[in-house]
N, C-alpha and C. Protein backbone atom coordinates (compact mmCIF):
# COMPACT_ATOMS: atom_id res chain seq x y z
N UNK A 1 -99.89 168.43 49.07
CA UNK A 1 -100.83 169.25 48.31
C UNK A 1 -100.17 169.65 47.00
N UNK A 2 -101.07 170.12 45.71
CA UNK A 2 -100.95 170.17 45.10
C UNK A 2 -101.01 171.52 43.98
N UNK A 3 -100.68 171.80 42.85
CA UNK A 3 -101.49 172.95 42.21
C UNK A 3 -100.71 172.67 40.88
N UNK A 4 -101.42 173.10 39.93
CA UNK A 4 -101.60 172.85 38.40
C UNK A 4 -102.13 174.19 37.99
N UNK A 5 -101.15 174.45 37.17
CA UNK A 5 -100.92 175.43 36.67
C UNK A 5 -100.90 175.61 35.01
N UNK A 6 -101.92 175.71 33.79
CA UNK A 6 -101.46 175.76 32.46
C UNK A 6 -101.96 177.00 31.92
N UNK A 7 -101.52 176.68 30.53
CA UNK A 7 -100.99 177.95 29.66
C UNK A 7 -101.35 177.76 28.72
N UNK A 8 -102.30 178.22 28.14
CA UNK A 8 -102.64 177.77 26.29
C UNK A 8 -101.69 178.51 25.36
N UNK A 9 -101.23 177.19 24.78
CA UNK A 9 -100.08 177.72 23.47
C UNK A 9 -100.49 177.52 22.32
N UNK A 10 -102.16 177.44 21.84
CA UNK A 10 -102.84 176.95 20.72
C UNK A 10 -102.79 178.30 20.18
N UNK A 11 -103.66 178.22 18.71
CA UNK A 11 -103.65 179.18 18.03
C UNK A 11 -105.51 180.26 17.59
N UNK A 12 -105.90 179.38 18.66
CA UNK A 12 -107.20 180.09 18.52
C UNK A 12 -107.57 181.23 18.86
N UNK A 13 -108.33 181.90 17.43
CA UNK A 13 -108.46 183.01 17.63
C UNK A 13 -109.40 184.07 18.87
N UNK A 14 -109.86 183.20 19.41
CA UNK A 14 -111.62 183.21 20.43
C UNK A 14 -110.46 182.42 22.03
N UNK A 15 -108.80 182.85 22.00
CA UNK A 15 -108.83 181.74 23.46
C UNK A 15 -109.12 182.13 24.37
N UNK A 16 -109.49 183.76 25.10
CA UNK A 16 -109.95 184.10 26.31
C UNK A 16 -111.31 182.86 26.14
N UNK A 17 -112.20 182.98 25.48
CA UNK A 17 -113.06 182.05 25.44
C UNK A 17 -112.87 180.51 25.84
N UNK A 18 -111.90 179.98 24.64
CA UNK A 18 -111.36 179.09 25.44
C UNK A 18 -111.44 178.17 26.61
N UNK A 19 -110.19 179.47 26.94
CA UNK A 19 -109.35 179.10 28.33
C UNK A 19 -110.40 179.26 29.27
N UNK A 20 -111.49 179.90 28.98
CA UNK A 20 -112.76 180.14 30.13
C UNK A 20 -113.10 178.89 30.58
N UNK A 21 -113.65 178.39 29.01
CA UNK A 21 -114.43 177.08 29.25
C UNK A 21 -113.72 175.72 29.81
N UNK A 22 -112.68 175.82 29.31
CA UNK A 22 -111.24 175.18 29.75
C UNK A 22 -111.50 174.34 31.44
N UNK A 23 -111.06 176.07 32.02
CA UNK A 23 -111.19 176.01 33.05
C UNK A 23 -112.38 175.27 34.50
N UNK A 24 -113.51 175.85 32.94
CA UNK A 24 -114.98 175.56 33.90
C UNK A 24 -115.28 173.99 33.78
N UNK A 25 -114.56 173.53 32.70
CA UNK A 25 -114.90 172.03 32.26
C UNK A 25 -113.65 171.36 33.60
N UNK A 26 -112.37 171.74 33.51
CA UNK A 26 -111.57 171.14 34.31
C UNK A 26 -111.94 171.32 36.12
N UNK A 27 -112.87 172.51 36.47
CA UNK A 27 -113.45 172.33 37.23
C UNK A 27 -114.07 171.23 38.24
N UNK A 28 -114.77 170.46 37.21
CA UNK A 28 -115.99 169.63 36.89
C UNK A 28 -115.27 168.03 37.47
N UNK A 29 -113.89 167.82 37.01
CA UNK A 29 -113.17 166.59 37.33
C UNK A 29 -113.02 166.60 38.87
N UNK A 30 -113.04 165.01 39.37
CA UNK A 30 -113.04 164.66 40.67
C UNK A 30 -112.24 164.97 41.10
N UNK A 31 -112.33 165.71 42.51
CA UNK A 31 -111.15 166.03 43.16
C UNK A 31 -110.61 166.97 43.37
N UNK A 32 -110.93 168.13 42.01
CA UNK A 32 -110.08 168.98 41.52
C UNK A 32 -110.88 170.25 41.92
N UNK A 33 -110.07 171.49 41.92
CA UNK A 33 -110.79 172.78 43.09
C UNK A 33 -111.20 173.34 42.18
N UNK A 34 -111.27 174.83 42.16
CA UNK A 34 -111.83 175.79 41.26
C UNK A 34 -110.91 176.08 40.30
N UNK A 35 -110.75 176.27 39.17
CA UNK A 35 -109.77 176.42 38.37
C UNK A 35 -109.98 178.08 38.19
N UNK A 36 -108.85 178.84 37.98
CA UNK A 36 -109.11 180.23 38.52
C UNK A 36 -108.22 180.90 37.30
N UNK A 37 -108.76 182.07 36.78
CA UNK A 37 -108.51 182.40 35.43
C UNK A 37 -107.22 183.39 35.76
N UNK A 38 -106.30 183.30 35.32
CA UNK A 38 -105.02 184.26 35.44
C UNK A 38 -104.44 185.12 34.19
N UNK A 39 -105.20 185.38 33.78
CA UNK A 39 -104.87 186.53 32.70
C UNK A 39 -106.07 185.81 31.46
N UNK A 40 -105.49 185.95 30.63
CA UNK A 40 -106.11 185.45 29.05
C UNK A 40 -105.25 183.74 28.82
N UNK A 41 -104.31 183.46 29.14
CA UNK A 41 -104.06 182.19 28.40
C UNK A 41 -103.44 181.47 29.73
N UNK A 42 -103.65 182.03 30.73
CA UNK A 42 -103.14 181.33 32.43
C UNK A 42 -104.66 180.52 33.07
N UNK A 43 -104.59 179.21 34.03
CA UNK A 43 -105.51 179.04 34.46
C UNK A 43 -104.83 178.19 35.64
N UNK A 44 -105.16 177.88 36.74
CA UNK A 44 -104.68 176.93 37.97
C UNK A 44 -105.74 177.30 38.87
N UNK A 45 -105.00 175.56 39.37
CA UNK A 45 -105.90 175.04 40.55
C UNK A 45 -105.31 174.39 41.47
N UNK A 46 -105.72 174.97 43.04
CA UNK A 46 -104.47 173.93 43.96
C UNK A 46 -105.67 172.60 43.89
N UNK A 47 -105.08 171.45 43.89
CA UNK A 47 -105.51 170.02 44.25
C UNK A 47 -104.81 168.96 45.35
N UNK A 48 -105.97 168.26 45.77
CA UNK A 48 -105.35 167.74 47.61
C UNK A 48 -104.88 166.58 46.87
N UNK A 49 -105.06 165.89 45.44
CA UNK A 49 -105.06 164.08 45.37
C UNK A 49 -104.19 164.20 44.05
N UNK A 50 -103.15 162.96 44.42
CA UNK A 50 -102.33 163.13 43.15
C UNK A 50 -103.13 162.30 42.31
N UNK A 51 -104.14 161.98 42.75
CA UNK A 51 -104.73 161.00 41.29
C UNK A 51 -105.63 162.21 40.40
N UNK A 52 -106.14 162.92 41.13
CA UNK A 52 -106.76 164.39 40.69
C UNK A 52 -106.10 165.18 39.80
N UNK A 53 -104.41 165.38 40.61
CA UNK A 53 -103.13 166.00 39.55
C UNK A 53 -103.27 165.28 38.12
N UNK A 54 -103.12 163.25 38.26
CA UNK A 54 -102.80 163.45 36.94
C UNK A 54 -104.26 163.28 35.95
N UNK A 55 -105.29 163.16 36.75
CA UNK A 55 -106.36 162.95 35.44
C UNK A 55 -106.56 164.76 35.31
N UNK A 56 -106.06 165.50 35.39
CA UNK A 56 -106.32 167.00 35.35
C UNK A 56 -105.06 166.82 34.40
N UNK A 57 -103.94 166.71 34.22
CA UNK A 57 -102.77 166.76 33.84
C UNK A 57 -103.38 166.10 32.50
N UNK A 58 -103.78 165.13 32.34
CA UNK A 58 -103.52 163.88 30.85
C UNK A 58 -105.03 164.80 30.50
N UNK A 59 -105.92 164.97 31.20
CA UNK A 59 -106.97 165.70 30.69
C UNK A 59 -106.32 167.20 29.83
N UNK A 60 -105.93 167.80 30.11
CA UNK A 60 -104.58 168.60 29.43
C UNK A 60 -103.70 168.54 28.05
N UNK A 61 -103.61 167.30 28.82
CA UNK A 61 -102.52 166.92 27.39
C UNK A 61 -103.54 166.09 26.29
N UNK A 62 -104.59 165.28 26.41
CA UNK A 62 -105.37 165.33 25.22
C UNK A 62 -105.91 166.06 24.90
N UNK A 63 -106.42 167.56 24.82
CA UNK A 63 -107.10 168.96 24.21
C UNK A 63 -106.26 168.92 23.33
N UNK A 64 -104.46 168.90 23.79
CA UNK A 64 -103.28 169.85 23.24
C UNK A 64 -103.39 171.12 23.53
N UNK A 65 -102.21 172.07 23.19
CA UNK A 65 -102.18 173.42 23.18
C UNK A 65 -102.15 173.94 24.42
N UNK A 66 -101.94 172.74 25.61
CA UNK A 66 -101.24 173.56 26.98
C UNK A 66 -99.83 173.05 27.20
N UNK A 67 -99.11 174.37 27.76
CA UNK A 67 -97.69 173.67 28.39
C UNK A 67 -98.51 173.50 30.31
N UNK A 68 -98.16 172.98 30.93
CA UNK A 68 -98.75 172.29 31.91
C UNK A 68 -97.24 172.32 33.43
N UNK A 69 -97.68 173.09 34.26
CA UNK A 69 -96.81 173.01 35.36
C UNK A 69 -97.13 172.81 37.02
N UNK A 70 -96.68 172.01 37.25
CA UNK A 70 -97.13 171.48 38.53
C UNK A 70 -96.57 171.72 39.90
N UNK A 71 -96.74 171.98 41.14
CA UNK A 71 -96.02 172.13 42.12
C UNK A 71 -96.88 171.44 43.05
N UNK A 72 -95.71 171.02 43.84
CA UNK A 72 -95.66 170.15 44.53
C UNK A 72 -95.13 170.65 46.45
N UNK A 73 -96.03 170.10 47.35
CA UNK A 73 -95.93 171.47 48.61
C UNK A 73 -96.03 169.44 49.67
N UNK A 74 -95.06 169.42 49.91
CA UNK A 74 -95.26 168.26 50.95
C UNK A 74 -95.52 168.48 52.54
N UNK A 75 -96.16 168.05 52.72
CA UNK A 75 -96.71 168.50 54.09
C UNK A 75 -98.23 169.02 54.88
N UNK A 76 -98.47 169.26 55.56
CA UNK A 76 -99.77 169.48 56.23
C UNK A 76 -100.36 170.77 56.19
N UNK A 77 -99.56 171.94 56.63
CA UNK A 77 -100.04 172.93 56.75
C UNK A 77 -99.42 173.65 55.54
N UNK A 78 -100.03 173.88 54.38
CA UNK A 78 -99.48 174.27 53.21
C UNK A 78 -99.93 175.69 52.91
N UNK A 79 -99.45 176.79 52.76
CA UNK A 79 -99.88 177.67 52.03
C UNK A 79 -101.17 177.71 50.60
N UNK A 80 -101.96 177.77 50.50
CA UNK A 80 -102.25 177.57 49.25
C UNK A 80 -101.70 178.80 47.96
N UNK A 81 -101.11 179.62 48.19
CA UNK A 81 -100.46 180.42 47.38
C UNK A 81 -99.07 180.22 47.40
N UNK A 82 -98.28 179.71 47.98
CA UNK A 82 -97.24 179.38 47.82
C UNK A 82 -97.04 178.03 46.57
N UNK A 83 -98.19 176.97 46.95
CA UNK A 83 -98.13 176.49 46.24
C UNK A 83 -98.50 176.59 44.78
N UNK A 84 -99.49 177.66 44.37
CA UNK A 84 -99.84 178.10 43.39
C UNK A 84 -98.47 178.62 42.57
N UNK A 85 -97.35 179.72 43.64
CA UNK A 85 -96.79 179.87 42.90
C UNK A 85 -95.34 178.79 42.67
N UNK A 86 -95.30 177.86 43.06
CA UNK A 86 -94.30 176.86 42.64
C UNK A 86 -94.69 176.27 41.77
N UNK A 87 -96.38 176.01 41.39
CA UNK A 87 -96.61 175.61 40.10
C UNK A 87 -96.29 176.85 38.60
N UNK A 88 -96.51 177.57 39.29
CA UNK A 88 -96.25 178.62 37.98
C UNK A 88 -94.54 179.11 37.98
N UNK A 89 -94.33 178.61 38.95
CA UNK A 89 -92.62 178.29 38.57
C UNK A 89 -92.22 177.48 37.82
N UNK A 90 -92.47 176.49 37.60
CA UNK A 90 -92.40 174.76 36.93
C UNK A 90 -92.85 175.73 35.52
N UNK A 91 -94.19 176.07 35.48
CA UNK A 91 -94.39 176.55 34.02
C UNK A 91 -93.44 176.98 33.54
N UNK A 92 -92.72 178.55 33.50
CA UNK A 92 -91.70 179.11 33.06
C UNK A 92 -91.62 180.04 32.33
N UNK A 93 -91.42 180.77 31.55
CA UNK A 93 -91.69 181.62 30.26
C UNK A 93 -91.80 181.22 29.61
N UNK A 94 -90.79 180.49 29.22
CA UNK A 94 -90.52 179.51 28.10
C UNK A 94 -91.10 178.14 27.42
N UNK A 95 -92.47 178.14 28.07
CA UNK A 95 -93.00 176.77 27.60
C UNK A 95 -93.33 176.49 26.73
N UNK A 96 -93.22 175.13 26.26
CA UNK A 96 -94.02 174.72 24.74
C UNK A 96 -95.57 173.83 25.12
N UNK A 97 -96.14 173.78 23.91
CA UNK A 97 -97.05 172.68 24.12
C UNK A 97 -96.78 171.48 24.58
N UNK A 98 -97.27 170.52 25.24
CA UNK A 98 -97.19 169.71 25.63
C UNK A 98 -96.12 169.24 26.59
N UNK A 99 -95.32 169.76 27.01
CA UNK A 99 -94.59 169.88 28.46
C UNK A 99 -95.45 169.95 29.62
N UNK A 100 -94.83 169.08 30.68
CA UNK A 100 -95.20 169.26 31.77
C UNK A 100 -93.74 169.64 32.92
N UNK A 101 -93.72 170.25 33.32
CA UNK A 101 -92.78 170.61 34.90
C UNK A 101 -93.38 170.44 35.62
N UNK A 102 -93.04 169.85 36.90
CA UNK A 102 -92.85 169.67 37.98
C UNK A 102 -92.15 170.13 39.23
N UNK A 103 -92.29 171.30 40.44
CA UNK A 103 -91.23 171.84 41.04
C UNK A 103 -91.97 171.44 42.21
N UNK A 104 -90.84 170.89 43.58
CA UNK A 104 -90.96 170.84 44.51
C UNK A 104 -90.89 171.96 45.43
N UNK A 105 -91.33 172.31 46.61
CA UNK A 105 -90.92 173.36 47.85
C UNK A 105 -89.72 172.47 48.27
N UNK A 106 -89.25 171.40 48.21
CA UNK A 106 -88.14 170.98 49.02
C UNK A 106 -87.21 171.05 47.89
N UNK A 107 -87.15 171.07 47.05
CA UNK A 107 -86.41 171.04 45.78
C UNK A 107 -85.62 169.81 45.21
N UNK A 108 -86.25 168.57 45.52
CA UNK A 108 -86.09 167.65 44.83
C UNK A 108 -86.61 167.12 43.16
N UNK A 109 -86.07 166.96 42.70
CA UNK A 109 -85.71 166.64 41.35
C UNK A 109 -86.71 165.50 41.12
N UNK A 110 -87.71 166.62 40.14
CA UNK A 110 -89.31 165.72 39.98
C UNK A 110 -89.12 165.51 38.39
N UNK A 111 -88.18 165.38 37.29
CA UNK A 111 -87.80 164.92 36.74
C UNK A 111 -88.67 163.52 35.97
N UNK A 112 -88.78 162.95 36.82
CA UNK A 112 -88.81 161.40 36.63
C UNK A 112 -90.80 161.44 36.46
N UNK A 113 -91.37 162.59 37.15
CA UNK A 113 -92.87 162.66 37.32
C UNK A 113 -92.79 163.35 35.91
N UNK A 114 -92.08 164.56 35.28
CA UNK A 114 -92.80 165.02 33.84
C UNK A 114 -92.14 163.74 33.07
N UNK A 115 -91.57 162.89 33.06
CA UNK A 115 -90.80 162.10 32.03
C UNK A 115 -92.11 161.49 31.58
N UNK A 116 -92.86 160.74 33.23
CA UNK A 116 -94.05 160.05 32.66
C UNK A 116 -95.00 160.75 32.30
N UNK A 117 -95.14 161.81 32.54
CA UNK A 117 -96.36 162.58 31.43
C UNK A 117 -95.67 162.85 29.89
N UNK A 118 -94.52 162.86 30.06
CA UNK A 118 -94.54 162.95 28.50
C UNK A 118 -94.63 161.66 27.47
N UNK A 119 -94.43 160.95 28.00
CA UNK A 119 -94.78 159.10 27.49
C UNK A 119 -96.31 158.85 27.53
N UNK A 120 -96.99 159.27 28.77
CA UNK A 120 -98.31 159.97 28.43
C UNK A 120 -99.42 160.59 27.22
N UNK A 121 -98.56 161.68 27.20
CA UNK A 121 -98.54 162.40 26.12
C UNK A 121 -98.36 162.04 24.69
N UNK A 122 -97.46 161.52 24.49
CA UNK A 122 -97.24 160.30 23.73
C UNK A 122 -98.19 159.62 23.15
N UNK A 123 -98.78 158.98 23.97
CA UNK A 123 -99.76 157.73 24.13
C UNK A 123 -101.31 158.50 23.14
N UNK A 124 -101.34 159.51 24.29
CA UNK A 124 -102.42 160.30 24.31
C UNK A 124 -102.50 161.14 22.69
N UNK A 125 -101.71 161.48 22.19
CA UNK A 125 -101.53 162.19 21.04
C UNK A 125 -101.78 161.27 19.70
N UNK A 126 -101.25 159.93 19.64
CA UNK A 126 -101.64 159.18 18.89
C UNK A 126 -102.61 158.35 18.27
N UNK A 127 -103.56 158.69 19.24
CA UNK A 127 -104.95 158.30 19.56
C UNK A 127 -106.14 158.87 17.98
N UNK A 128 -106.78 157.53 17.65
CA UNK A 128 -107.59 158.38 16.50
C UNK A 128 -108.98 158.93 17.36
N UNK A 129 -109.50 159.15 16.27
CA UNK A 129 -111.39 159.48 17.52
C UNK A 129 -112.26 158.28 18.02
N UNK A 130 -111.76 157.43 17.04
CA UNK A 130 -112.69 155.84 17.88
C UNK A 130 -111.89 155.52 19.16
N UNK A 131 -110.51 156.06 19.19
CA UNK A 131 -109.79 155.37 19.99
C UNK A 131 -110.06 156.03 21.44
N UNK A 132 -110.35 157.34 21.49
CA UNK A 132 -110.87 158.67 22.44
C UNK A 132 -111.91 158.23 22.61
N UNK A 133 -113.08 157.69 22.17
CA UNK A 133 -114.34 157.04 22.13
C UNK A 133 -114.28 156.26 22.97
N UNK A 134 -113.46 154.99 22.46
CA UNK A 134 -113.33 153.97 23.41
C UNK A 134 -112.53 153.92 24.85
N UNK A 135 -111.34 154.70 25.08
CA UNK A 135 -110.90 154.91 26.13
C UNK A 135 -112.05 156.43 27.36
N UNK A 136 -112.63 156.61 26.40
CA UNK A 136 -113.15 157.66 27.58
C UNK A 136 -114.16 156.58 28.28
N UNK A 137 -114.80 156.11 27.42
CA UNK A 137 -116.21 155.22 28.68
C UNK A 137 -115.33 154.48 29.42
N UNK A 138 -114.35 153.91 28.89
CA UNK A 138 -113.31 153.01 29.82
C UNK A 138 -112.92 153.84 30.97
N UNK A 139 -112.68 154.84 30.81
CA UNK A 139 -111.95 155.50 31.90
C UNK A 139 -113.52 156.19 32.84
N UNK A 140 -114.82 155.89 32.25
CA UNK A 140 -115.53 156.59 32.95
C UNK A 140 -116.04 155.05 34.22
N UNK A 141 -115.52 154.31 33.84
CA UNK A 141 -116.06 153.16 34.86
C UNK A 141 -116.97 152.06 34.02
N UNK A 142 -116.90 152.32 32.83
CA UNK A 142 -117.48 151.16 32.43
C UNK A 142 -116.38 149.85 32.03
N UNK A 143 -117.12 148.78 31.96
CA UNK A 143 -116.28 147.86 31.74
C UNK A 143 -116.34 147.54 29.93
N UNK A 144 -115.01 146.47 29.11
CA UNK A 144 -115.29 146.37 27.83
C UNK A 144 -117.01 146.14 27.07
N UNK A 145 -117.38 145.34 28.07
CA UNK A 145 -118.45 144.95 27.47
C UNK A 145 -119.70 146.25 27.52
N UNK A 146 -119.78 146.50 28.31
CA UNK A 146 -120.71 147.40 28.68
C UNK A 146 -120.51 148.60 27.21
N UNK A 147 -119.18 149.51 27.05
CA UNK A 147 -118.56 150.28 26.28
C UNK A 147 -118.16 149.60 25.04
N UNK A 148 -118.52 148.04 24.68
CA UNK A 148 -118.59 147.98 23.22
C UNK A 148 -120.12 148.15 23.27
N UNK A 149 -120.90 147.88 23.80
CA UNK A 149 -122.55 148.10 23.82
C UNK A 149 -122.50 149.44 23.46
N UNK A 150 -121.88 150.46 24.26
CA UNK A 150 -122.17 151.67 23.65
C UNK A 150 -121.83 152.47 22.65
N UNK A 151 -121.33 151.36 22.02
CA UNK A 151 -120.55 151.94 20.52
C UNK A 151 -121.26 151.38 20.13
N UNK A 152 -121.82 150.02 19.93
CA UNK A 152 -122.79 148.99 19.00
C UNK A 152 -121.43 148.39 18.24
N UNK A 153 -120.49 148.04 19.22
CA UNK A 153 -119.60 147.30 18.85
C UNK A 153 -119.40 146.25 19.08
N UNK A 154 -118.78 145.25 18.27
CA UNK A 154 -118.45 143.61 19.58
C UNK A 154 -117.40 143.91 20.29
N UNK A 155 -117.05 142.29 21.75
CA UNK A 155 -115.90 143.13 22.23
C UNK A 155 -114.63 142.95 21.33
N UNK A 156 -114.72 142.23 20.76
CA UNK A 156 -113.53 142.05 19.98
C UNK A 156 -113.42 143.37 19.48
N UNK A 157 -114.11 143.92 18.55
CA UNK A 157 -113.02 145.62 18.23
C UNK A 157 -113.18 146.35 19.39
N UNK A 158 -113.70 146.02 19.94
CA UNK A 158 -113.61 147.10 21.88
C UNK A 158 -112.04 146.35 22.07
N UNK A 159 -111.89 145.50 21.78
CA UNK A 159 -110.71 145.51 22.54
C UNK A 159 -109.41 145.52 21.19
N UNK A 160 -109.88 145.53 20.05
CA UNK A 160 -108.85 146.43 19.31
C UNK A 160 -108.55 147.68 19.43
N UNK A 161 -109.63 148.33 19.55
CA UNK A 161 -109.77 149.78 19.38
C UNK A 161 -108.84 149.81 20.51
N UNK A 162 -109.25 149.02 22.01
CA UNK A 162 -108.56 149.72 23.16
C UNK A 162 -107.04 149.38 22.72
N UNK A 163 -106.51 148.53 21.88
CA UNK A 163 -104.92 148.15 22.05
C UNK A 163 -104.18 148.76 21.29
N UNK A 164 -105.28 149.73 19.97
CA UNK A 164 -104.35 150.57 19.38
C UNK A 164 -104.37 151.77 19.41
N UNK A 165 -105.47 152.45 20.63
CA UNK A 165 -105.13 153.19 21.62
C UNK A 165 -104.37 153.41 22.71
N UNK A 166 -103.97 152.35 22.90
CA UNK A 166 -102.93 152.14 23.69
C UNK A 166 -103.55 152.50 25.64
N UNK A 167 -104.31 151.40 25.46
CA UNK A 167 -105.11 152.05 26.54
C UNK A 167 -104.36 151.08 27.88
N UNK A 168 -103.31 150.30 27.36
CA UNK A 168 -102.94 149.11 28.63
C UNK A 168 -101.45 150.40 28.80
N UNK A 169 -100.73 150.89 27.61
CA UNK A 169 -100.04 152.01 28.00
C UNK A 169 -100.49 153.52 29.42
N UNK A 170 -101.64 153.52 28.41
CA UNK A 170 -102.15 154.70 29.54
C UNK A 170 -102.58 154.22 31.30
N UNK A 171 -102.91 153.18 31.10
CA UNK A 171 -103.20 152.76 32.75
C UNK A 171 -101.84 152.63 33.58
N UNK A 172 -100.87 151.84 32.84
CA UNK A 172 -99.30 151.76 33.66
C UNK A 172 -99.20 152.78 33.78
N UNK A 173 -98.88 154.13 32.64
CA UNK A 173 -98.58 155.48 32.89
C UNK A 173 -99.37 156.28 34.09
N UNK A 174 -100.97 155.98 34.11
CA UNK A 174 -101.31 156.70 35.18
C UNK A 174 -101.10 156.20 36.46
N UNK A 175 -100.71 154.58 36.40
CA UNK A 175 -100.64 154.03 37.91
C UNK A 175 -99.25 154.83 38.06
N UNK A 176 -98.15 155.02 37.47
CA UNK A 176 -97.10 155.48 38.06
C UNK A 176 -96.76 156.57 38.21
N UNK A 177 -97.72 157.70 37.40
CA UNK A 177 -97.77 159.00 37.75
C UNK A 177 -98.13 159.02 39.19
N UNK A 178 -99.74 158.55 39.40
CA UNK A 178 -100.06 158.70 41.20
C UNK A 178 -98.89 158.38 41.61
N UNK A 179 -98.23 157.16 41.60
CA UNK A 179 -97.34 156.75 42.77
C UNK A 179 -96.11 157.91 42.87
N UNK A 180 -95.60 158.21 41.96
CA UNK A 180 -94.62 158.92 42.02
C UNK A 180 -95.08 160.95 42.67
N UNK A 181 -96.38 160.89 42.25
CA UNK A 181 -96.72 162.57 43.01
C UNK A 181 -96.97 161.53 44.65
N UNK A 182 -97.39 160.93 44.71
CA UNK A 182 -97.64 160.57 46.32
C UNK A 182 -96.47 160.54 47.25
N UNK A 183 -95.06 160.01 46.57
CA UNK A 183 -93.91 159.81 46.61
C UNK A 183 -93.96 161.34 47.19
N UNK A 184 -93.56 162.45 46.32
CA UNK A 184 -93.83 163.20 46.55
C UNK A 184 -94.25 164.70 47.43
N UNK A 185 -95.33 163.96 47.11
CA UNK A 185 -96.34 164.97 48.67
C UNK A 185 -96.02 164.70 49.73
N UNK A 186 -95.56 163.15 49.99
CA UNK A 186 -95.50 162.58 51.23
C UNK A 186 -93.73 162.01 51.83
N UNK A 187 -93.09 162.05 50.99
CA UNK A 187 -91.79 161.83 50.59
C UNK A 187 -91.75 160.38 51.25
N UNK A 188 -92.65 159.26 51.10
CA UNK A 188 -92.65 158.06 51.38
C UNK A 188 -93.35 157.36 50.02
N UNK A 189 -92.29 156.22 49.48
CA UNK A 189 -93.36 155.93 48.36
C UNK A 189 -94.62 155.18 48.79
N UNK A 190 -95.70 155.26 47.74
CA UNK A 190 -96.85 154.84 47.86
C UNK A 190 -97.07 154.01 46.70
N UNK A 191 -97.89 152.59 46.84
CA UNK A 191 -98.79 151.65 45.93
C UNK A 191 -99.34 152.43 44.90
N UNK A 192 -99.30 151.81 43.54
CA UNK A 192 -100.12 153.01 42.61
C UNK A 192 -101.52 152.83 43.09
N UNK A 193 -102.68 154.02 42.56
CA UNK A 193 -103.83 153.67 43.07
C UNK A 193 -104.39 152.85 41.31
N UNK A 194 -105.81 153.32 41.44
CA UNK A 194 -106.60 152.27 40.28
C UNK A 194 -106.62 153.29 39.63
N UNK A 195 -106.87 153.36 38.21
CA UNK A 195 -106.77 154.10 37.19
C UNK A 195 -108.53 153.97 37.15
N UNK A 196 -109.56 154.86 36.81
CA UNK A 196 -110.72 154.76 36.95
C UNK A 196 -110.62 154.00 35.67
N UNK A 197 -112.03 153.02 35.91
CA UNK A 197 -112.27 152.28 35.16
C UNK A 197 -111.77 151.36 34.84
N UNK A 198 -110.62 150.52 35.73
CA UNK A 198 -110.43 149.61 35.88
C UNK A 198 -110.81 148.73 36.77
N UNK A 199 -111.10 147.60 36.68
CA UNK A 199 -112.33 146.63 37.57
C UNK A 199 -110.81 145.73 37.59
């Protein structure tokens, strides 16, 4: 089991607002529980699926303006507040934008899980608005063709757009995020799963 924990480090003047909507939108993603308001710039949610963790996680890191902390509770009968607060351990005082932590209850060295969100992050940050365009229908289950149709594009720039979005980056990154939180939760590694919207 899981819980995600962020922190808006943006500069908006309206962020109780925000972080409201934030929350109610991150809600809304598969998988993922109630996202629950913790002050003015705090928000978390425990989650059962590490594929849930990271499209909640990269969903995160493209807004910007959250530091992002995760905990990690392996096993069956989990506290759900315990795990809440190992994610807001991982956060820290000290966070910046775009960080992610990772803390285990067993205290193994999850290291290697924020490395790939920050290559992630990466990916995700460089992105223009055609390129967010084109990777979101991708990631919503459509295929190239279908999502150059909905641009009124051919596939040929559907599939520029996707390469200088870096959208063959973001699928490795998310197949190995799952594998590595499954690793994880379960302390047995696991097959990556499918990155939505890949056929």
């Amino acid at each position: 089991m899981f819980a995600v924990h962020a922190r808006y480090r943006g500069r908006e003047r309206r962020r109780a607002d925000l972080v409201r909507r934030s929350a109610e939108a991150l809600s809304t993603l598969d998988g993922v529980g109630r996202f629950e308001l913790l002050g003015v710039e705090d928000i978390c949610a425990v989650i059962d699926s590490a594929e849930a963790v990271t499209d909640t996680t990269m969903a995160l890191l493209s807004a910007g303006d959250w530091a992002i902390g995760i905990g990690v509770s392996p096993g069956e009968a989990v506290d759900p507040e315990e795990i809440r607060q190992l994610a807001t351990a991982a956060i820290g005082r000290r966070c910046r934008t775009g960080v992610v932590r990772v803390r285990s209850r067993t205290g193994d060295d999850m290291g290697d899980i924020a490395a790939v969100f920050v290559l992630l992050s990466h990916v995700l940050a460089k992105r223009t608005t055609e390129g967010r365009e084109a990777t979101q229908l991708m990631r919503g289950g459509m295929n190239q063709n279908e999502a150059a149709a909905e641009l009124g594009i051919s596939k040929q720039a559907m599939s520029q757009r996707l390469a200088a979005a870096g959208w063959a980056a973001e699928t490795a990154g998310w197949k190995l995020a799952v594998t590595l939180l499954r690793a994880a939760d379960t302390g047995t590694p696991q097959d990556p799963g499918r990155h939505p919207g890949i056929r």
